[in-house]
N, C-alpha and C. Protein backbone atom coordinates (compact mmCIF):
# COMPACT_ATOMS: atom_id res chain seq x y z
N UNK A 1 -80.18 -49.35 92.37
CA UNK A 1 -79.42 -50.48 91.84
C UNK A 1 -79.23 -50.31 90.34
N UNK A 2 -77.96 -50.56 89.89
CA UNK A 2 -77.79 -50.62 88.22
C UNK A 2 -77.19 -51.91 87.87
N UNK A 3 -78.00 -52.34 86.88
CA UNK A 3 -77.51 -53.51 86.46
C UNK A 3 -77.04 -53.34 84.77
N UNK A 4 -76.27 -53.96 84.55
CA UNK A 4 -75.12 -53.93 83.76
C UNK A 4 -74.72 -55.60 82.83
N UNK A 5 -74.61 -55.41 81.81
CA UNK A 5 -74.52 -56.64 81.32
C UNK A 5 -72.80 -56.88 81.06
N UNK A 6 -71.87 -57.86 81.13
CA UNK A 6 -70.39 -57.99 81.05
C UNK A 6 -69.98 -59.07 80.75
N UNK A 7 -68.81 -59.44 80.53
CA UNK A 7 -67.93 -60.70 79.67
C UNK A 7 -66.77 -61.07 80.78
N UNK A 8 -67.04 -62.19 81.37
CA UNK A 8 -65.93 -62.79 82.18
C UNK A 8 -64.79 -63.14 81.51
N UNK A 9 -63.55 -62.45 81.73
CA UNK A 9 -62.55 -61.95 81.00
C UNK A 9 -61.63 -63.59 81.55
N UNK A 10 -60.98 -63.13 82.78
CA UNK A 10 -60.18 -64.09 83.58
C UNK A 10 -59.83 -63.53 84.95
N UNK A 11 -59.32 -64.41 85.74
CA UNK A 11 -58.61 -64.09 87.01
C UNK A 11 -57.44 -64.00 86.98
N UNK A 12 -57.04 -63.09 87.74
CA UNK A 12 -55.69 -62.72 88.19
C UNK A 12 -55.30 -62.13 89.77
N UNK A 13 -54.62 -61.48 90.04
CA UNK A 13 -54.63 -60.75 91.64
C UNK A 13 -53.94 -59.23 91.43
N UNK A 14 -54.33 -58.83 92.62
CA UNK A 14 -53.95 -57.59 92.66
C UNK A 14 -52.94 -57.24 94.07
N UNK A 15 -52.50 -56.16 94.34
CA UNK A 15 -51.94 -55.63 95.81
C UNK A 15 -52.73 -54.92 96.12
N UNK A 16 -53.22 -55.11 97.56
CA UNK A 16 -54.38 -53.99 98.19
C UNK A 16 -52.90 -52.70 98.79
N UNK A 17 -53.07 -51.77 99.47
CA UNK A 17 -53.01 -51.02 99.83
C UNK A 17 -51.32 -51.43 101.59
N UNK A 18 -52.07 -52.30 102.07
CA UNK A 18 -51.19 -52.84 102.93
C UNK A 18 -50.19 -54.29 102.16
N UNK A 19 -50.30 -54.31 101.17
CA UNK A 19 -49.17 -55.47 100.25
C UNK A 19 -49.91 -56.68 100.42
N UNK A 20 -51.25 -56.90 100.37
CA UNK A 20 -51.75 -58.14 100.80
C UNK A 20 -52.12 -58.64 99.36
N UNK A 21 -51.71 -59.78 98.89
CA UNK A 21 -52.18 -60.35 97.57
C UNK A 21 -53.75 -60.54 97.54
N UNK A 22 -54.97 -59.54 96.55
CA UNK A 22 -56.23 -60.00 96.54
C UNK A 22 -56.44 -60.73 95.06
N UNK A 23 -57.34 -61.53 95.22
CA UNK A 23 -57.92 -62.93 94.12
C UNK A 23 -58.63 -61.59 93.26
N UNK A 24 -58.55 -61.79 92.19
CA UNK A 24 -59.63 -60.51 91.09
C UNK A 24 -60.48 -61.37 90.09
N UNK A 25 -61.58 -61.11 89.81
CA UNK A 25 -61.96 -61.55 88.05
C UNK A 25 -62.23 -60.42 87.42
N UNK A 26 -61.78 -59.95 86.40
CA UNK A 26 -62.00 -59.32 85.11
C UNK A 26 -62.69 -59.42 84.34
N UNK A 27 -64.16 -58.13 84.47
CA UNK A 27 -64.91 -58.55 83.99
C UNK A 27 -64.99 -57.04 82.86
N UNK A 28 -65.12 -57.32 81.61
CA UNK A 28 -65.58 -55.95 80.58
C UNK A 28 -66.75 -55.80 80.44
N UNK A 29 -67.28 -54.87 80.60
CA UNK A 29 -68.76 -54.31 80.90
C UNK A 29 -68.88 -53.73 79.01
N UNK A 30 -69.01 -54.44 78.60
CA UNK A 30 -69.18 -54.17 77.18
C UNK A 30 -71.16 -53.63 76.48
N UNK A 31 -71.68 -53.96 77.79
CA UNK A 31 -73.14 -53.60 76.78
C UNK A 31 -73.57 -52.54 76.44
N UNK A 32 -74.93 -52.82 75.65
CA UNK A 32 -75.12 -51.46 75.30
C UNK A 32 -76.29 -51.18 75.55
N UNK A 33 -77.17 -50.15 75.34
CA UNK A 33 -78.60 -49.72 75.24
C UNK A 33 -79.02 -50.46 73.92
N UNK A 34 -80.48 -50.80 74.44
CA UNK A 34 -81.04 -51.46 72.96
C UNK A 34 -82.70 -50.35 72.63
N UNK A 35 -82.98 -50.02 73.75
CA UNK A 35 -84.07 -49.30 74.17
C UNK A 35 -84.45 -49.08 75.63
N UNK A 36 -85.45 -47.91 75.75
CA UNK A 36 -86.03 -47.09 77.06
C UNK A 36 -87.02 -47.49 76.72
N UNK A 37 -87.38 -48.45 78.11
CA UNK A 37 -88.88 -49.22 78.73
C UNK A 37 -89.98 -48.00 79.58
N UNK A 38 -90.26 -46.96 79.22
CA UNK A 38 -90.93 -46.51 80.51
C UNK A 38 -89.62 -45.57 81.15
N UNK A 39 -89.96 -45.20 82.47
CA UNK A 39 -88.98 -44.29 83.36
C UNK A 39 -88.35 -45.36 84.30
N UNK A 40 -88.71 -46.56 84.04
CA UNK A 40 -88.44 -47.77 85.19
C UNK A 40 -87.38 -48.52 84.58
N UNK A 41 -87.61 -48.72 83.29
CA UNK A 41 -87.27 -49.80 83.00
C UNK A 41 -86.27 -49.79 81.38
N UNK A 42 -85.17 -50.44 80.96
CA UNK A 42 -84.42 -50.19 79.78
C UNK A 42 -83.77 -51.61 79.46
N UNK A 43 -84.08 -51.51 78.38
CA UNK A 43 -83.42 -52.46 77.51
C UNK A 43 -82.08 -53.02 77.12
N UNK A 44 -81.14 -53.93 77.41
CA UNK A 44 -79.67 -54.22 77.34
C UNK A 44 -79.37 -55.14 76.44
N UNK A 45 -78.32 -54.94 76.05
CA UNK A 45 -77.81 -56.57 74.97
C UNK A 45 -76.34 -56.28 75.00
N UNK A 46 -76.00 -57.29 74.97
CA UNK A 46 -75.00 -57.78 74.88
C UNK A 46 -73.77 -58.38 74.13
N UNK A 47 -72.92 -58.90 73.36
CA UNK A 47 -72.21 -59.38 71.86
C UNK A 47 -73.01 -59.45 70.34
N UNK A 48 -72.64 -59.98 69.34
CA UNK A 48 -73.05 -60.17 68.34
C UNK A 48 -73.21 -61.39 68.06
N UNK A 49 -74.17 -61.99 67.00
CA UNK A 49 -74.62 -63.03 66.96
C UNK A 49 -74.16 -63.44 65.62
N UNK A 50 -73.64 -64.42 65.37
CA UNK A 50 -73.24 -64.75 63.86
C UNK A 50 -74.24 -64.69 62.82
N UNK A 51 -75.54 -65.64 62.96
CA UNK A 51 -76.09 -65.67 61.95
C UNK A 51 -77.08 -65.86 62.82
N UNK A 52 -78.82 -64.72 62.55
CA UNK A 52 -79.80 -64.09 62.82
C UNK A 52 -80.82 -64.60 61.68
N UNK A 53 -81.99 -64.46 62.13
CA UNK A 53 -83.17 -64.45 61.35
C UNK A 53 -84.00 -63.31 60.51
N UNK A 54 -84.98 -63.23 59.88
CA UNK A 54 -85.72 -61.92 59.42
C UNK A 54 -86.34 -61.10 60.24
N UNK A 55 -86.90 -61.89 61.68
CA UNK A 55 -87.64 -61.26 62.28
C UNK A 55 -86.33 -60.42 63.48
N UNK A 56 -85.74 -60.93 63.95
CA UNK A 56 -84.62 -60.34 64.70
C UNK A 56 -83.32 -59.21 64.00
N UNK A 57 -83.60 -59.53 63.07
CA UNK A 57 -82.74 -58.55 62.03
C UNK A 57 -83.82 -57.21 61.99
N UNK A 58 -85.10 -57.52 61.57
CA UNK A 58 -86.00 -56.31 61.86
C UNK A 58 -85.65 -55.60 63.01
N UNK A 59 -86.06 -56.79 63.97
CA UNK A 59 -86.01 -55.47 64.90
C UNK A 59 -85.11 -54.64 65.38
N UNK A 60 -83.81 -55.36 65.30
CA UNK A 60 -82.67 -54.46 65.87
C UNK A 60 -81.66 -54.00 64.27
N UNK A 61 -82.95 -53.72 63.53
CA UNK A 61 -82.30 -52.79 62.38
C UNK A 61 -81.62 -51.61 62.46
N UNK A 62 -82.00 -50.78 63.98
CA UNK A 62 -81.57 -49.45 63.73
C UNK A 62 -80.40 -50.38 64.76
N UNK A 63 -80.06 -50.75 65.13
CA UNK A 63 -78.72 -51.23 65.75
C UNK A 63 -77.53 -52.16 65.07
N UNK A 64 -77.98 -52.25 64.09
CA UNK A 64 -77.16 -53.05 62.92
C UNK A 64 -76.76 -54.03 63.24
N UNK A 65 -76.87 -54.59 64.25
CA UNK A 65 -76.44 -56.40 64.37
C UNK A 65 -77.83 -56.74 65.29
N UNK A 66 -77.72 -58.39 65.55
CA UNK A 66 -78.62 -58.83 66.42
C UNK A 66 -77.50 -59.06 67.88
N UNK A 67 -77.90 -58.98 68.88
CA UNK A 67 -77.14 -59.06 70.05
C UNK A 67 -77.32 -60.75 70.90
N UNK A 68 -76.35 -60.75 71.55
CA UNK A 68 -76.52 -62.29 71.57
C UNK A 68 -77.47 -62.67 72.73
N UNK A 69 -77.34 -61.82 73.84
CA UNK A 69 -77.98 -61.75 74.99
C UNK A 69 -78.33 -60.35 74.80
N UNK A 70 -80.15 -60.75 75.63
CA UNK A 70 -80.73 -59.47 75.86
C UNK A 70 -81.53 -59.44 77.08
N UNK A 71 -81.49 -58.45 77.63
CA UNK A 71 -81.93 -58.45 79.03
C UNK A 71 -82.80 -57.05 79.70
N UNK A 72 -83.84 -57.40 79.72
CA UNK A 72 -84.88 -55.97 80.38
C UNK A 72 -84.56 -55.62 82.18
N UNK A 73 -83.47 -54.53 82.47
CA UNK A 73 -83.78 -54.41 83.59
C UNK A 73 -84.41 -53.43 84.17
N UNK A 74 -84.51 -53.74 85.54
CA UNK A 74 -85.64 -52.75 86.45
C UNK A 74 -84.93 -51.31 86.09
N UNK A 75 -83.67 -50.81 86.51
CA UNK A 75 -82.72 -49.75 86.81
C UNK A 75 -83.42 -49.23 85.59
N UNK A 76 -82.89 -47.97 86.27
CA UNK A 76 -82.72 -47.14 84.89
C UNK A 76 -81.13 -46.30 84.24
N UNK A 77 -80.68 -47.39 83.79
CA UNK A 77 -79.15 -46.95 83.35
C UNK A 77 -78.92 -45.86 82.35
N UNK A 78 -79.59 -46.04 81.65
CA UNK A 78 -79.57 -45.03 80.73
C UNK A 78 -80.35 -43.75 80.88
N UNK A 79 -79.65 -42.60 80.30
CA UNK A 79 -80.63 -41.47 80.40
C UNK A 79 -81.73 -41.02 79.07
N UNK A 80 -82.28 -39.97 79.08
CA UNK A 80 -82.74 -39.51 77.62
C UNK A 80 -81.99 -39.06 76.68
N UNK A 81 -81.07 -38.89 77.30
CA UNK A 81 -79.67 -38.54 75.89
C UNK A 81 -79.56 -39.67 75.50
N UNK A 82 -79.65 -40.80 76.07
CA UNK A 82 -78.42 -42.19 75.17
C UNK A 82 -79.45 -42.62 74.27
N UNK A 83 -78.77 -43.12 72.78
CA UNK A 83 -79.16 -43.14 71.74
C UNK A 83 -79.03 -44.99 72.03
N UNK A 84 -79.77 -46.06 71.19
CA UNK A 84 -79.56 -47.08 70.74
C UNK A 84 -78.33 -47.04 70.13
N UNK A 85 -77.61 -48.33 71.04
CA UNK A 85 -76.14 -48.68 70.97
C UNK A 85 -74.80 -47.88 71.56
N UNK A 86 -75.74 -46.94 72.22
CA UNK A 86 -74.43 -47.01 73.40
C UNK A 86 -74.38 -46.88 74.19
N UNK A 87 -73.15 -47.12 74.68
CA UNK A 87 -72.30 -48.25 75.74
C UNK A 87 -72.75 -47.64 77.30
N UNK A 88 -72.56 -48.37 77.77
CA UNK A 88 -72.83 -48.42 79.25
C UNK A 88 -71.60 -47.14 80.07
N UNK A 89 -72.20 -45.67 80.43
CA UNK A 89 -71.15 -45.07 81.14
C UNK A 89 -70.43 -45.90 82.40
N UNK A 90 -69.39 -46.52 82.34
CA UNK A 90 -68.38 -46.99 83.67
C UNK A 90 -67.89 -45.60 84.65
N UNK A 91 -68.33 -44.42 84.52
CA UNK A 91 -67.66 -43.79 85.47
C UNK A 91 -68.88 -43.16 86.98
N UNK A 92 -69.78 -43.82 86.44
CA UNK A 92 -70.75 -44.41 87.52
C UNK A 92 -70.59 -45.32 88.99
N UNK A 93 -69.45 -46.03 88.02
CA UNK A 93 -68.71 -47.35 89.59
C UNK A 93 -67.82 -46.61 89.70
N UNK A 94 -67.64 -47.05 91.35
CA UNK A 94 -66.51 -46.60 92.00
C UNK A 94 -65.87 -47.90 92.64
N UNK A 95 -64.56 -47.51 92.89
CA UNK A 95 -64.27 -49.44 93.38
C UNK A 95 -64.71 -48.86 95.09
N UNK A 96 -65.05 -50.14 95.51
CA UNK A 96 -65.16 -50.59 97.04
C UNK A 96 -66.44 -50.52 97.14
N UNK A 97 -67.52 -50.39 95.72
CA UNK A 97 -68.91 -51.10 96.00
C UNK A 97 -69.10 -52.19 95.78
N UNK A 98 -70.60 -52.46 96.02
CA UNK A 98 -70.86 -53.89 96.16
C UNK A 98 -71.72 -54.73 95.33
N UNK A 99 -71.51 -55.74 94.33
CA UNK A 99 -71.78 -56.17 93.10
C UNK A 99 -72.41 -57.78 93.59
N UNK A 100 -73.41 -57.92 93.09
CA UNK A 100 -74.22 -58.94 92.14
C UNK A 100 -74.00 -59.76 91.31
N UNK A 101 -73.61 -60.74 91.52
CA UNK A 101 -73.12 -61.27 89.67
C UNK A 101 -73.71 -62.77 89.23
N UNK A 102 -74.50 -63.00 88.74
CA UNK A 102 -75.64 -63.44 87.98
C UNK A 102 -74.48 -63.99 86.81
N UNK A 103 -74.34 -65.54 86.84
CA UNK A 103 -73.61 -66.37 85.64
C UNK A 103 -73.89 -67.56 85.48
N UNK A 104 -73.27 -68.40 84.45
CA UNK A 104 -74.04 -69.74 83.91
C UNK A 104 -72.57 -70.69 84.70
N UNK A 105 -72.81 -71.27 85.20
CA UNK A 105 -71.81 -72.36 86.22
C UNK A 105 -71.32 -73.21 84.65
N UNK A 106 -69.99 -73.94 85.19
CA UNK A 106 -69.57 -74.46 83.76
C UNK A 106 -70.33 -75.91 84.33
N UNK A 107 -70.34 -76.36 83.00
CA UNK A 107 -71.08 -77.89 83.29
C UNK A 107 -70.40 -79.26 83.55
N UNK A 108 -70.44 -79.58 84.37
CA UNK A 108 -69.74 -80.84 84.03
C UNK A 108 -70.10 -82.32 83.79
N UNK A 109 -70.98 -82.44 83.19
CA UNK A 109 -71.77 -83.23 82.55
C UNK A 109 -71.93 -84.49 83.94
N UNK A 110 -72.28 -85.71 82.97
CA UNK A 110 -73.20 -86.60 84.41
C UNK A 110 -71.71 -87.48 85.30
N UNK A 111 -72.27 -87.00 86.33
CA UNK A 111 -70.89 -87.37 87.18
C UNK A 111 -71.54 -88.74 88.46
N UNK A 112 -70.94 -89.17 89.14
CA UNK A 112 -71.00 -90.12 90.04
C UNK A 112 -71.99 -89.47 91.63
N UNK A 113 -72.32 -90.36 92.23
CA UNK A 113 -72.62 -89.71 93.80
C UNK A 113 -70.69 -88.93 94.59
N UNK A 114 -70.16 -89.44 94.33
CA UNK A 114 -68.82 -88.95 94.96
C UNK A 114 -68.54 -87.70 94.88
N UNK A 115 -68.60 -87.65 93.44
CA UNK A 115 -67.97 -86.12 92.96
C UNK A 115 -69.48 -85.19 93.06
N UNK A 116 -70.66 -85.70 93.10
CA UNK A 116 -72.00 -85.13 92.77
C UNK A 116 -72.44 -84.15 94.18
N UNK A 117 -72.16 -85.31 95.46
CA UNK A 117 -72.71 -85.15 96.97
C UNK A 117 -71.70 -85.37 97.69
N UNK A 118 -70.15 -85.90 97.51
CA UNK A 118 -69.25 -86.40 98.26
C UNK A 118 -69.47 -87.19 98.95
N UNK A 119 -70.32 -88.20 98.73
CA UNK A 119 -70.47 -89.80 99.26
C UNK A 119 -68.88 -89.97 99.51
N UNK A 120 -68.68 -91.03 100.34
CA UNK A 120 -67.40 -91.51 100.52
C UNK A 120 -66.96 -92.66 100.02
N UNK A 121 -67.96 -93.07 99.22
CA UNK A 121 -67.94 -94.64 98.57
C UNK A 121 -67.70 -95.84 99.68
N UNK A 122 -67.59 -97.06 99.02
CA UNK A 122 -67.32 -97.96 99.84
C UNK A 122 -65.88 -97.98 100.30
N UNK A 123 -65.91 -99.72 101.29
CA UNK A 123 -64.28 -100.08 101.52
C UNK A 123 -63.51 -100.22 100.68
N UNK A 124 -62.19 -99.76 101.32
CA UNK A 124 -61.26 -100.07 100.02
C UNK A 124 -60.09 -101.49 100.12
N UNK A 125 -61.08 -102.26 101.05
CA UNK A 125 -60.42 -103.45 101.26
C UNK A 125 -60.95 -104.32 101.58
N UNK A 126 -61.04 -105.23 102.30
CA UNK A 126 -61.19 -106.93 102.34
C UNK A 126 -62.14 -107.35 101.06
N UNK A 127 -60.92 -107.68 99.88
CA UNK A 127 -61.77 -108.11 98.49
C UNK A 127 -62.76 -106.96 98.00
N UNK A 128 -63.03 -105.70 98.59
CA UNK A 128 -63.90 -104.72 97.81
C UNK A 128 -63.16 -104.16 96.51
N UNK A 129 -63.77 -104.63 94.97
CA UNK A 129 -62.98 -104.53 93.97
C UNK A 129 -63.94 -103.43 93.09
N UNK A 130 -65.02 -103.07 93.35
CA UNK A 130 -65.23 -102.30 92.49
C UNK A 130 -66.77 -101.92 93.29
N UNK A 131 -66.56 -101.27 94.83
CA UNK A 131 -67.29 -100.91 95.41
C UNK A 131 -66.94 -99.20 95.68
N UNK A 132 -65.88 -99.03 95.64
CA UNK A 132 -64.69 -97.89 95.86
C UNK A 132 -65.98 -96.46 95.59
N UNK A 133 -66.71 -96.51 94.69
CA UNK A 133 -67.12 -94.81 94.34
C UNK A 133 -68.96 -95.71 94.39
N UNK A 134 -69.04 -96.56 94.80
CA UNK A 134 -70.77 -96.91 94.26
C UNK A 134 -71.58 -95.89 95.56
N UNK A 135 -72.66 -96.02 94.78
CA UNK A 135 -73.69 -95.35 95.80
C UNK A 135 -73.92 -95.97 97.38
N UNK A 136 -73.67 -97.72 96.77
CA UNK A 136 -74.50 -98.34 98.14
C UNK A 136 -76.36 -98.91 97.94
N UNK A 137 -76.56 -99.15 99.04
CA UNK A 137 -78.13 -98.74 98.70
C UNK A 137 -79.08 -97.63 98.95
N UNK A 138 -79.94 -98.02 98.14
CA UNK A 138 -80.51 -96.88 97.44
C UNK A 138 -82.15 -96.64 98.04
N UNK A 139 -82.49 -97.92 98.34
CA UNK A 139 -84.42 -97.97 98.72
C UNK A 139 -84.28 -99.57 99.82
N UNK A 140 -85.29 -99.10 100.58
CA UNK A 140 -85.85 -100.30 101.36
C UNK A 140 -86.18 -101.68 100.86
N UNK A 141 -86.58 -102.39 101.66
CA UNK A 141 -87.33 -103.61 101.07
C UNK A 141 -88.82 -103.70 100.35
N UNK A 142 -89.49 -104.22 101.28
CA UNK A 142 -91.08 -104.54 100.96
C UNK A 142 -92.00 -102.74 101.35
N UNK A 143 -91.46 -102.37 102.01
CA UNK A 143 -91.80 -101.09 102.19
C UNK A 143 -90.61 -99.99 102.65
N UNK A 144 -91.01 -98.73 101.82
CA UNK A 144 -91.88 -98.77 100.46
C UNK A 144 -92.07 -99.47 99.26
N UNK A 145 -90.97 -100.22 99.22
CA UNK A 145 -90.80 -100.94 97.43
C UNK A 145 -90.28 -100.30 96.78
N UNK A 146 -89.36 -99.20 97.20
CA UNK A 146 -89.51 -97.78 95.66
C UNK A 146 -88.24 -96.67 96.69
N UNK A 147 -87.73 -96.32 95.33
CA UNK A 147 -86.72 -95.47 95.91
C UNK A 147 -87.72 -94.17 95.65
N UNK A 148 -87.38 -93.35 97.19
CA UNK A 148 -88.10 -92.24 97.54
C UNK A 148 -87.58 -90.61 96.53
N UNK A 149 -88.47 -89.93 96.20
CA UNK A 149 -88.14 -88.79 95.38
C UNK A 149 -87.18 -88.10 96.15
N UNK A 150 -86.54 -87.22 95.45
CA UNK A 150 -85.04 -86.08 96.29
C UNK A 150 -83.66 -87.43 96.19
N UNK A 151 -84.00 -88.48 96.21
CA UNK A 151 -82.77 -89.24 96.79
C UNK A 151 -81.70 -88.92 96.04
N UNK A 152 -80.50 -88.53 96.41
CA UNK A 152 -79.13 -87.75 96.07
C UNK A 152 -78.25 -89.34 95.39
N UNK A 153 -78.41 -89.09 93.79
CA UNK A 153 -77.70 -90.29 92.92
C UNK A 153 -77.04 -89.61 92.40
N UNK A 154 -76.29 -90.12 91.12
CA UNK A 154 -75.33 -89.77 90.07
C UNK A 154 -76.63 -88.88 89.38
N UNK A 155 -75.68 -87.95 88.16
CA UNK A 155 -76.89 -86.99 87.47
C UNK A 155 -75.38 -86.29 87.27
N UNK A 156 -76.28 -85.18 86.38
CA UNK A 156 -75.95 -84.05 85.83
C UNK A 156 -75.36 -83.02 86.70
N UNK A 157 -74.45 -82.16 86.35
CA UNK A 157 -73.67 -81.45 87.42
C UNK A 157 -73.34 -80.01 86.79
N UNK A 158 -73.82 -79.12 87.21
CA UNK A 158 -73.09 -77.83 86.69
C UNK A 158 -73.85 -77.28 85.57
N UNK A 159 -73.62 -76.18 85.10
CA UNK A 159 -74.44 -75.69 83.58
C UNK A 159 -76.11 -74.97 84.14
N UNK A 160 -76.03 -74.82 85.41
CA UNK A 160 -77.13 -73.97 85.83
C UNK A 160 -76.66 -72.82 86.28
N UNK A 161 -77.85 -71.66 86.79
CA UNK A 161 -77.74 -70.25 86.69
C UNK A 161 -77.06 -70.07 88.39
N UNK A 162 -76.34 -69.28 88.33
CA UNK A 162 -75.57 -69.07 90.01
C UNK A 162 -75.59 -67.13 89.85
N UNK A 163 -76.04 -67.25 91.21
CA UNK A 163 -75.52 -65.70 91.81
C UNK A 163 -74.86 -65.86 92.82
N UNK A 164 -73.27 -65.07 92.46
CA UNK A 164 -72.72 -64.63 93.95
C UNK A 164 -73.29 -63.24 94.26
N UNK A 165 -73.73 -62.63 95.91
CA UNK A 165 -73.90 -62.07 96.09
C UNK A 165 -72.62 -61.21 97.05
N UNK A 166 -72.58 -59.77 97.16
CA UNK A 166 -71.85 -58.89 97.91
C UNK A 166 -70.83 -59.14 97.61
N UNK A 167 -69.90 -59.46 96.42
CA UNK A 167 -68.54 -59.02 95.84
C UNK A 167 -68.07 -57.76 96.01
N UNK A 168 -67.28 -57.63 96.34
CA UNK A 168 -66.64 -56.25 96.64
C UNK A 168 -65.97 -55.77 95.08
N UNK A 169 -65.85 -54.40 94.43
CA UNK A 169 -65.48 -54.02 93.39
C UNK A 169 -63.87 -53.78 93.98
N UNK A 170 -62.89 -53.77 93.32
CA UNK A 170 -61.60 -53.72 94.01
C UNK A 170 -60.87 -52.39 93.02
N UNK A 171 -61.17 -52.61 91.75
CA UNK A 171 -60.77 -51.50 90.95
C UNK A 171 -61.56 -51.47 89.77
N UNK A 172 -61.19 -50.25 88.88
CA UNK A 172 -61.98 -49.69 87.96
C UNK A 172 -61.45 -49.19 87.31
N UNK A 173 -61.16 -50.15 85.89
CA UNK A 173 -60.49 -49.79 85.02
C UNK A 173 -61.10 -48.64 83.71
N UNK A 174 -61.39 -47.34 83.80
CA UNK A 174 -62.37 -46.67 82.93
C UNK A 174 -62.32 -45.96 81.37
N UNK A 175 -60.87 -46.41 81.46
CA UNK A 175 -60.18 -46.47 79.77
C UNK A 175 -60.78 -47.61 78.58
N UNK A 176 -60.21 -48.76 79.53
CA UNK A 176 -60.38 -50.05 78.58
C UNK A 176 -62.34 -50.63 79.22
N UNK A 177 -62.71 -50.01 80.10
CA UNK A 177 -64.64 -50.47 80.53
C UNK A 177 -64.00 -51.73 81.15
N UNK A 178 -63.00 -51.92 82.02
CA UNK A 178 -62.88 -53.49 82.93
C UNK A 178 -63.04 -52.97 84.26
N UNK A 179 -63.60 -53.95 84.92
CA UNK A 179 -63.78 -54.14 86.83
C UNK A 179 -63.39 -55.21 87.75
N UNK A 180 -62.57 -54.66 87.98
CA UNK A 180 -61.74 -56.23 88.81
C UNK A 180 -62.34 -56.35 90.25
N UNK A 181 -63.06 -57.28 90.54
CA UNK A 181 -64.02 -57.76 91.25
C UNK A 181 -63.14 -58.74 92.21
N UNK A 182 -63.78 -58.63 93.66
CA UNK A 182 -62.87 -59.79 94.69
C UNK A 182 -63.36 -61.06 94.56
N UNK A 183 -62.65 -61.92 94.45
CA UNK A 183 -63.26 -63.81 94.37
C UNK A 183 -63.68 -64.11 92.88
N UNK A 184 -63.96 -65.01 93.15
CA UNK A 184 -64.50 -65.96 91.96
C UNK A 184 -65.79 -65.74 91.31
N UNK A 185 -65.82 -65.68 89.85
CA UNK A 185 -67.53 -65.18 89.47
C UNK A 185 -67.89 -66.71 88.87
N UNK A 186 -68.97 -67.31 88.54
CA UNK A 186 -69.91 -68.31 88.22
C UNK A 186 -69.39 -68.33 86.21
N UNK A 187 -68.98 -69.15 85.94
CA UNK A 187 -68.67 -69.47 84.23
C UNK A 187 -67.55 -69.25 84.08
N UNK A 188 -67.25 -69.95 82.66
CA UNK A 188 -65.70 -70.15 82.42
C UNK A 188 -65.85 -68.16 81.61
N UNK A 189 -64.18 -68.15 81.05
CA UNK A 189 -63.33 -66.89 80.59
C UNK A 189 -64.21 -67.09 78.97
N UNK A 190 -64.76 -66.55 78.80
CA UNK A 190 -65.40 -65.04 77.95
C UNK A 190 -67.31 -65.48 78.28
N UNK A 191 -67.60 -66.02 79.13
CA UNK A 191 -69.17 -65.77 79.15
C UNK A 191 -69.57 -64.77 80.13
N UNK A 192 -70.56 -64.81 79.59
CA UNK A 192 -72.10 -63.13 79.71
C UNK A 192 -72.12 -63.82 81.14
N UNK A 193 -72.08 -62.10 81.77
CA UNK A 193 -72.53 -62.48 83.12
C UNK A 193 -73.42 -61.43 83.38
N UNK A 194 -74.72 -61.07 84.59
CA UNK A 194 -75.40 -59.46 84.70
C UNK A 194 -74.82 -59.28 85.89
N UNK A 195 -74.08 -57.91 86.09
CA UNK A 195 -73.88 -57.92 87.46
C UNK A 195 -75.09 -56.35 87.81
N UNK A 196 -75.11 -56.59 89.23
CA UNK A 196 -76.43 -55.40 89.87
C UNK A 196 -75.01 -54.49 90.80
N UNK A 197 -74.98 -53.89 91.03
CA UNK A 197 -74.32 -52.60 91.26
C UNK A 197 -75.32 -52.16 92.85
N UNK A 198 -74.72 -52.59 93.85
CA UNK A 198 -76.04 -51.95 94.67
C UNK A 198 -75.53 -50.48 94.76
């Protein structure tokens, strides 16, 4: 397995082979080597960081910026030739393998039971004026007394970690380092995603 750090570009489509329109995301595999962990294990990062500290500026002195994301994986992507700061060889993928992709879901801050769980809300008639999206009820009477833990309310929505698994690679762009991937990847157009390469 190689895992690979990349920048969710955007979607677009492609023509397969028989004229069939396929869904793509565009992703640029922009990272780099930061360091060799052992024979197991190597070091990745990812963009630049505007403004860094003393202690993070140390360390990635011989790399001249601080990186924004950094990530230790198992693989071993790199060889003993590659020097700190560079780039990830793309002529490793081939399209029609099968990808991993590890991203931050966009958030959509605190939303209702409707949009949260697809409750169906209440009636939308005889005098029901502002029952339309409510929860309903929520807990028993005298027992328990108490709304039970797990119970599915309004809250927070989105802005957590998602993996799609078994994306198919569709093409391989090895000029410009892009991979146009089948379906939809997890985060909006330019965030860090890791994809694993089985």
């Amino acid at each position: 397995m190689v895992t690979v750090l990349g920048v969710k570009k955007m979607m677009s489509q492609v023509y397969d082979d028989k004229g069939r329109v396929v869904p793509v995301t565009v992703v640029d595999l922009n990272g780099v080597c930061l360091a060799k962990r052992g024979d197991e294990k190597s070091l990745i990062g990812i963009g630049k960081r505007k403004t860094s500290g003393q202690r993070d500026n140390g360390q990635y002195k011989e790399l001249g910026y601080v990186p924004q994301l950094v990530k230790e994986v198992d693989s071993n992507n790199f060889d003993d030739n590659h020097k700190i700061g560079d780039e990830f060889d793309i002529s490793k993928i081939e399209s029609s393998e099968t990808v991993h992709i590890t991203g931050t879901a966009k958030g959509k801050g605190f939303t209702g039971v409707v949009k949260r769980w697809g409750f169906a809300g209440g009636p939308k008639t005889h005098g029901q004026s502002d029952r339309h999206r409510a929860p309903g009820s929520i807990g028993a009477g005298t027992t328990p007394g108490r709304v039970l833990k797990g119970k599915k309310m309004a809250g927070r929505v989105g802005g957590n970690k998602v993996t799609v698994k078994n994306l198919k690679v569709v093409k391989v762009d090895k000029n410009n380092k892009l991979v146009l991937v089948k379906g939809a990847v997890p985060g909006p157009n330019g965030s860090f995603v890791v994809l694993r390469f089985i």
